[in-house]
N, C-alpha and C. Protein backbone atom coordinates (compact mmCIF):
# COMPACT_ATOMS: atom_id res chain seq x y z
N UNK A 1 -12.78 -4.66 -9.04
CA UNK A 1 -11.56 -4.57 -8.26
C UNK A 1 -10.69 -3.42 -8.77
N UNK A 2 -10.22 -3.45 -9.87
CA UNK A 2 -9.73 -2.12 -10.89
C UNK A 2 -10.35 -0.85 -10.39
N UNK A 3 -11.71 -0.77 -10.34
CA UNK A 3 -11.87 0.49 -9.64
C UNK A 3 -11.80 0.94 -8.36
N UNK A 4 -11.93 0.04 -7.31
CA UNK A 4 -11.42 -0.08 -6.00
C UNK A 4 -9.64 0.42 -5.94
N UNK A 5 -8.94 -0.40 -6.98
CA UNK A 5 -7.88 0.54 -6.72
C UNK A 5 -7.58 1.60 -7.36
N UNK A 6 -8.24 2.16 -8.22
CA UNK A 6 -7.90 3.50 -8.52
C UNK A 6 -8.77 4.38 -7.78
N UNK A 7 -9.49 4.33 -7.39
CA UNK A 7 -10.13 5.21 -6.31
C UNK A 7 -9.21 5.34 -5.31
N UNK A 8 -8.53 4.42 -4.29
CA UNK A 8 -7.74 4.53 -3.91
C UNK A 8 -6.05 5.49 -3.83
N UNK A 9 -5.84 5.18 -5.27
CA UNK A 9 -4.81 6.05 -5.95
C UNK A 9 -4.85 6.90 -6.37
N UNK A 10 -6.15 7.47 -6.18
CA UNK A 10 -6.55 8.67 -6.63
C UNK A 10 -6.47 9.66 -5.57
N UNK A 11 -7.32 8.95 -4.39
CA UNK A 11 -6.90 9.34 -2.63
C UNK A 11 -5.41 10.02 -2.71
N UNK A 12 -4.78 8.88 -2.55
CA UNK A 12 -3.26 9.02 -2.52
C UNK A 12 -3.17 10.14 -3.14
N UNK A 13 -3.19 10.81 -4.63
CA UNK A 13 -2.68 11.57 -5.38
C UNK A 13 -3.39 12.82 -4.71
N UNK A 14 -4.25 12.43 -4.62
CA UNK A 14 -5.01 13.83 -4.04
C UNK A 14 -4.77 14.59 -3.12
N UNK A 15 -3.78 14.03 -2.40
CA UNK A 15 -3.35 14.65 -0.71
C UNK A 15 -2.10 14.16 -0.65
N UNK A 16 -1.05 14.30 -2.08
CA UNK A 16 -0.28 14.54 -2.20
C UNK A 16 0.57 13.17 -1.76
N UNK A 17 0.44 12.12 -2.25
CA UNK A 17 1.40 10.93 -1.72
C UNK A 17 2.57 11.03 -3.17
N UNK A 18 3.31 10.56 -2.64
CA UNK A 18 4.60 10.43 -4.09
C UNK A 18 4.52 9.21 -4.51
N UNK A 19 4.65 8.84 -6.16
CA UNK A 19 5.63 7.68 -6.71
C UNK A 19 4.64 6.43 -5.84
N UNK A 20 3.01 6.45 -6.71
CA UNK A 20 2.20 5.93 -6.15
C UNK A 20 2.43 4.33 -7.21
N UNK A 21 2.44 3.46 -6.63
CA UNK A 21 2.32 1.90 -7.62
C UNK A 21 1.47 1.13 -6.82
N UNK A 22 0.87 0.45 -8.27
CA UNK A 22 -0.18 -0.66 -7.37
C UNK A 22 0.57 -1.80 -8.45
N UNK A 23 0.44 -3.17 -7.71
CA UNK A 23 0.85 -4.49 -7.76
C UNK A 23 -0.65 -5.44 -7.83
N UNK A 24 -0.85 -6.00 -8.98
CA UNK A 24 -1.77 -6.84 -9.14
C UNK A 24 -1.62 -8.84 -8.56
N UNK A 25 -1.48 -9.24 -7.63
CA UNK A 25 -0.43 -10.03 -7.45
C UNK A 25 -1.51 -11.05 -7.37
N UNK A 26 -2.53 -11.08 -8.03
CA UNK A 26 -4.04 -12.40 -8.48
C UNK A 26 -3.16 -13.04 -8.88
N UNK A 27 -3.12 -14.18 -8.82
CA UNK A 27 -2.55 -15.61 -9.83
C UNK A 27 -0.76 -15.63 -9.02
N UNK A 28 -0.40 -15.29 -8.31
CA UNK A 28 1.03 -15.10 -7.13
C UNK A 28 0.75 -16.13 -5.75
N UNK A 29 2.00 -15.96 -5.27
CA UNK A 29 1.98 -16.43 -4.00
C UNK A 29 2.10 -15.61 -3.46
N UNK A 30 1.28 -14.10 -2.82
CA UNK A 30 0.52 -13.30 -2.19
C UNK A 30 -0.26 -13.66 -1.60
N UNK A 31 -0.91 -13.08 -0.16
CA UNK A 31 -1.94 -13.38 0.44
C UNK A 31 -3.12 -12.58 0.53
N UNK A 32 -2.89 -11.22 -0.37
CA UNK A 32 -3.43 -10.50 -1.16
C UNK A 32 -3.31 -10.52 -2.40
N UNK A 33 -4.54 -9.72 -3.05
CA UNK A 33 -4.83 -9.85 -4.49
C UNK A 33 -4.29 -8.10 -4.89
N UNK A 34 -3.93 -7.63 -3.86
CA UNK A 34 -3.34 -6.19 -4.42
C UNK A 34 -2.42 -5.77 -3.29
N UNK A 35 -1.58 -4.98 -3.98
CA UNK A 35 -0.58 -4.30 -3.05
C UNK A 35 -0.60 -2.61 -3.83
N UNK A 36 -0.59 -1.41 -2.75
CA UNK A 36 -0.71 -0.31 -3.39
C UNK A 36 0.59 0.25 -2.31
N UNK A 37 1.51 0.79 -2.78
CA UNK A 37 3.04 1.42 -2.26
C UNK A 37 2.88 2.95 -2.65
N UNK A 38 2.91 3.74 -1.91
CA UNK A 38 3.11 5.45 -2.03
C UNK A 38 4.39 6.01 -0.58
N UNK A 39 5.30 6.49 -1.30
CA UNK A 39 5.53 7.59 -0.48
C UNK A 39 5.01 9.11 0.38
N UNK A 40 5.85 8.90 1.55
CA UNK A 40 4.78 9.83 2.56
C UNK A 40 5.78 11.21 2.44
N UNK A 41 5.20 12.26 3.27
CA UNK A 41 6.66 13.35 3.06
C UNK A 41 6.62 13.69 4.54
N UNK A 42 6.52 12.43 5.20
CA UNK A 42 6.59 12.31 6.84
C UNK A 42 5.64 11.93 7.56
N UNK A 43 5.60 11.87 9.03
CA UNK A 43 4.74 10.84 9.56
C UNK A 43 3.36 11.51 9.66
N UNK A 44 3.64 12.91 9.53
CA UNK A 44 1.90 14.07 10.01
C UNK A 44 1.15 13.72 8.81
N UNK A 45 2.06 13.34 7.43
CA UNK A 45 1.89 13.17 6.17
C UNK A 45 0.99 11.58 5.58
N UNK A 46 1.50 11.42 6.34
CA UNK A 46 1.01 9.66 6.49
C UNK A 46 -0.31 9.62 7.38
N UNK A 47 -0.11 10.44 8.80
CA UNK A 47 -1.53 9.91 9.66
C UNK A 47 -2.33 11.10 8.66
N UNK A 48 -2.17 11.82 7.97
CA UNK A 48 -3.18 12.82 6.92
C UNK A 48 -3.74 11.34 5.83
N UNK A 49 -2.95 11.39 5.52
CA UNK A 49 -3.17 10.06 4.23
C UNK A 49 -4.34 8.78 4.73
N UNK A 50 -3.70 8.51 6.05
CA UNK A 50 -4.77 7.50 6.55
C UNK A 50 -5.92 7.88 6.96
N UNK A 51 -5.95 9.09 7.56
CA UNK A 51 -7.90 9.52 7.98
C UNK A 51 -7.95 9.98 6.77
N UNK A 52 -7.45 10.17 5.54
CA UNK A 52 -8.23 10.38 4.34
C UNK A 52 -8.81 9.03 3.98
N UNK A 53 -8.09 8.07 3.74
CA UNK A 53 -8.33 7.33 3.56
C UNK A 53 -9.52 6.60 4.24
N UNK A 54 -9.37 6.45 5.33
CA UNK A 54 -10.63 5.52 6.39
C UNK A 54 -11.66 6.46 6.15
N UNK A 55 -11.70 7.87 5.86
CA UNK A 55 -13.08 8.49 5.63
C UNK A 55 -13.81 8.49 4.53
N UNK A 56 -12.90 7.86 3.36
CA UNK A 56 -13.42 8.24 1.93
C UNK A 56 -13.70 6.51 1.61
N UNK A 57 -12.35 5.61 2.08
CA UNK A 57 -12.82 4.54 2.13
C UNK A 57 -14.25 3.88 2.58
N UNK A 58 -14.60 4.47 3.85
CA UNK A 58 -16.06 4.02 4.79
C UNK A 58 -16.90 4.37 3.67
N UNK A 59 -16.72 5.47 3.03
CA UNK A 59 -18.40 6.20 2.79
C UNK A 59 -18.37 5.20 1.30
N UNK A 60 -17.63 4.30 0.95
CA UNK A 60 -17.18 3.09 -0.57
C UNK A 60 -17.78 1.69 0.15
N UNK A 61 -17.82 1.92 1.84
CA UNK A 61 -18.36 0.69 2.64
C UNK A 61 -16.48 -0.14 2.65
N UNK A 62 -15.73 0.66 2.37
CA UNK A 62 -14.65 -0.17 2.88
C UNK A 62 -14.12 -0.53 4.60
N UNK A 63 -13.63 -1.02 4.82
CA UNK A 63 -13.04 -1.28 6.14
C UNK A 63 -11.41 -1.70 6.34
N UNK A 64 -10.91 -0.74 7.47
CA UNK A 64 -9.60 -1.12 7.58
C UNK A 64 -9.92 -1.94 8.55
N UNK A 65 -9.53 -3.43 8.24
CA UNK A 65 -9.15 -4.63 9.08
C UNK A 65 -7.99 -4.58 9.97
N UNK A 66 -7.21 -3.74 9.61
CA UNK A 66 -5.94 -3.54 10.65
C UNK A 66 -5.20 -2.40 10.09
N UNK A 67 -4.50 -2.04 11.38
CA UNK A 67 -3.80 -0.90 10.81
C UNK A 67 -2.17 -1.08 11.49
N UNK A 68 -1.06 -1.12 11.03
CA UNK A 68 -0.32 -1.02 11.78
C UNK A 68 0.84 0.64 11.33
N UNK A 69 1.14 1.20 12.59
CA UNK A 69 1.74 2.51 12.01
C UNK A 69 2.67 2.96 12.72
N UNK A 70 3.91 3.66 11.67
CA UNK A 70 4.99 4.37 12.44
C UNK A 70 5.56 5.25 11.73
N UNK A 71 7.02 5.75 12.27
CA UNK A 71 7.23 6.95 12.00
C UNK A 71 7.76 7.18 10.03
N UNK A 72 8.16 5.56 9.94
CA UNK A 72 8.46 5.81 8.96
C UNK A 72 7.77 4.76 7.73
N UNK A 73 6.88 3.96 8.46
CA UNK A 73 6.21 3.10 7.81
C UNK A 73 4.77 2.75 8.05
N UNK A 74 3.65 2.73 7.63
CA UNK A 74 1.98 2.41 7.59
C UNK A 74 1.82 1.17 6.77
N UNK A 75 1.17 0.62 7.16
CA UNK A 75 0.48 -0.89 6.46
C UNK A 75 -0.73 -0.63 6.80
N UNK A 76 -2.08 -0.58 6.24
CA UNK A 76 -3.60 -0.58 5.93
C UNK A 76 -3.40 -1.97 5.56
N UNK A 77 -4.59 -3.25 6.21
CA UNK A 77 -5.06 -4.19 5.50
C UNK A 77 -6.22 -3.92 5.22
N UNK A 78 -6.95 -3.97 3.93
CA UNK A 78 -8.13 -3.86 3.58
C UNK A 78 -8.72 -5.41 3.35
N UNK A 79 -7.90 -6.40 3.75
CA UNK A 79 -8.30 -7.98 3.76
C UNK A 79 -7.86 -8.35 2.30
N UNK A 80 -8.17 -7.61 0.85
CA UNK A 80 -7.89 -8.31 -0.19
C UNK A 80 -6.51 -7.42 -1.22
N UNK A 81 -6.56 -6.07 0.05
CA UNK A 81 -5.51 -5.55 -0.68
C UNK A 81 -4.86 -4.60 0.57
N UNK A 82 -3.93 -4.50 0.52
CA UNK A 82 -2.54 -4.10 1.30
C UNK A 82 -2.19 -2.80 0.91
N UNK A 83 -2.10 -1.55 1.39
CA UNK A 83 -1.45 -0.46 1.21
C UNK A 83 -0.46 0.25 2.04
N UNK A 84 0.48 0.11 1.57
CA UNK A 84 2.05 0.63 2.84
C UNK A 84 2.30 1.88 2.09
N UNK A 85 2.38 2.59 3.28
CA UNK A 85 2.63 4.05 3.00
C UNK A 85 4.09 4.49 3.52
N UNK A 86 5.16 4.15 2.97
CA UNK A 86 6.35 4.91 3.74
C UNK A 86 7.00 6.12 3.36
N UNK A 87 8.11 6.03 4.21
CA UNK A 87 9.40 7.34 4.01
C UNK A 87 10.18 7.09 2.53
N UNK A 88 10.37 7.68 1.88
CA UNK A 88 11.38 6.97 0.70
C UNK A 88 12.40 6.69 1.01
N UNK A 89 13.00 7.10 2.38
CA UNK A 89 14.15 6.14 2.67
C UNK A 89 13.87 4.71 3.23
N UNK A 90 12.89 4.52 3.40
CA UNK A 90 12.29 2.92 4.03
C UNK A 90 12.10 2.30 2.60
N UNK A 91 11.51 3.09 1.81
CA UNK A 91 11.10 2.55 0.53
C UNK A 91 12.23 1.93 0.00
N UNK A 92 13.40 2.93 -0.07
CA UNK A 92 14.77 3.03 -0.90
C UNK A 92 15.54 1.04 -0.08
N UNK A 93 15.08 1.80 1.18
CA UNK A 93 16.24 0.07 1.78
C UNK A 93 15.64 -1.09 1.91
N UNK A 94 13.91 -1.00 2.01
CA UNK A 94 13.06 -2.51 2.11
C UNK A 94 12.73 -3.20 0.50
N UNK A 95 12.98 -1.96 -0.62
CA UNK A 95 12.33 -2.60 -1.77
C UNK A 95 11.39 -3.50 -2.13
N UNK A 96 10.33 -2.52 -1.98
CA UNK A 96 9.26 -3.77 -1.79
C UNK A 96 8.69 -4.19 -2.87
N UNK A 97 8.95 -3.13 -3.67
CA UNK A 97 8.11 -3.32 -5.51
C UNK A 97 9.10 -4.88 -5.86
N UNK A 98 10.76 -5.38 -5.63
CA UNK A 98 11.60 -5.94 -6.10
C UNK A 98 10.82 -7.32 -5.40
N UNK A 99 10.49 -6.84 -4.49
CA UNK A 99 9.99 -8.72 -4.06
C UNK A 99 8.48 -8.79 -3.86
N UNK A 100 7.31 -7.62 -4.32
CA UNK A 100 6.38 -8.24 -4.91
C UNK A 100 6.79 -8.51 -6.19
N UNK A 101 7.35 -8.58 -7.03
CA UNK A 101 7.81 -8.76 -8.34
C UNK A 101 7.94 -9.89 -8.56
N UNK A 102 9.15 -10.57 -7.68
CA UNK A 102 9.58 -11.84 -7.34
C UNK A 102 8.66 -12.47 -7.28
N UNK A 103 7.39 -12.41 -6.22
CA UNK A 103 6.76 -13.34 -6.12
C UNK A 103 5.73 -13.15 -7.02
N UNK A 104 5.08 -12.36 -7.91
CA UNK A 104 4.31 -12.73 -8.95
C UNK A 104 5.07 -13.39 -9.78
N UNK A 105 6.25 -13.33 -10.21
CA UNK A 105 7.03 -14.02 -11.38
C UNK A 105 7.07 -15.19 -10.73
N UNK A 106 6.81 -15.91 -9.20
CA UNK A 106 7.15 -17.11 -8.98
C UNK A 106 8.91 -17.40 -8.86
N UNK A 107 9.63 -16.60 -8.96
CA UNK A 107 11.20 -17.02 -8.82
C UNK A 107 11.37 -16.24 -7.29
N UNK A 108 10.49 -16.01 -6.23
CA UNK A 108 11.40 -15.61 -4.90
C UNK A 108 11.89 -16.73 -4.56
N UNK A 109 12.80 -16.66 -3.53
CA UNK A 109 13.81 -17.44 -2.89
C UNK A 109 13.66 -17.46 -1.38
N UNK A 110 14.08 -18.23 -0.21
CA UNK A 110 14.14 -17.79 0.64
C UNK A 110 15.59 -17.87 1.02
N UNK A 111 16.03 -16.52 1.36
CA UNK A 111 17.00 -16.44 1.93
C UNK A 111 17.46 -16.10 3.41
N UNK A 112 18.35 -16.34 4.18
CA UNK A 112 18.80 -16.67 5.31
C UNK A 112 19.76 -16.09 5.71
């Protein structure tokens, strides 16, 4: 699994993604066993990132199970691990590293 995601993050680095983190969230209340977060430097930047990805991924025998995408945000499900690719201003206001955090530590909350 470890090398599955650094291959991955290596992708990322390679074609230039920013302020790349991966989240190990095994033993969490996740519905994945990984989460990988990179900044994009825009949306041409992002659909670059993803046909890198689906091409380098396939030839590993990976598969994107879903894709959902926009101008300022990408979600890849790879089924056991999750990779969102956004804007750093999406990054900056959704904080997503702060509440996978939460929920590996087991103290999220739901709030209303």
């Amino acid at each position: 699994m470890r090398e599955r995601i650094q291959a991955i993050v290596e992708i990322l680095d390679a074609k230039k993604a920013e302020d790349i983190e991966s989240f190990d969230m095994r033993g969490g209340d996740y519905f994945v066993s990984f989460v990988i977060i990179a900044n994009t430097l825009g949306e041409k930047h992002a659909l670059a990132l993803i046909d890198e990805l689906r091409v380098q991924l396939k030839a590993k025998g990976e598969e994107f199970l879903h894709l959902e995408s926009s101008e300022q945000w990408s979600v890849i499900d790879l089924g056991d691990v999750l990779i969102h690719l956004l804007s750093p201003e999406y990054r900056g206001v959704y904080q997503l590293e702060e509440l996978l955090k939460n929920l590996k530590n087991g103290s999220i909350c739901n709030k209303i």
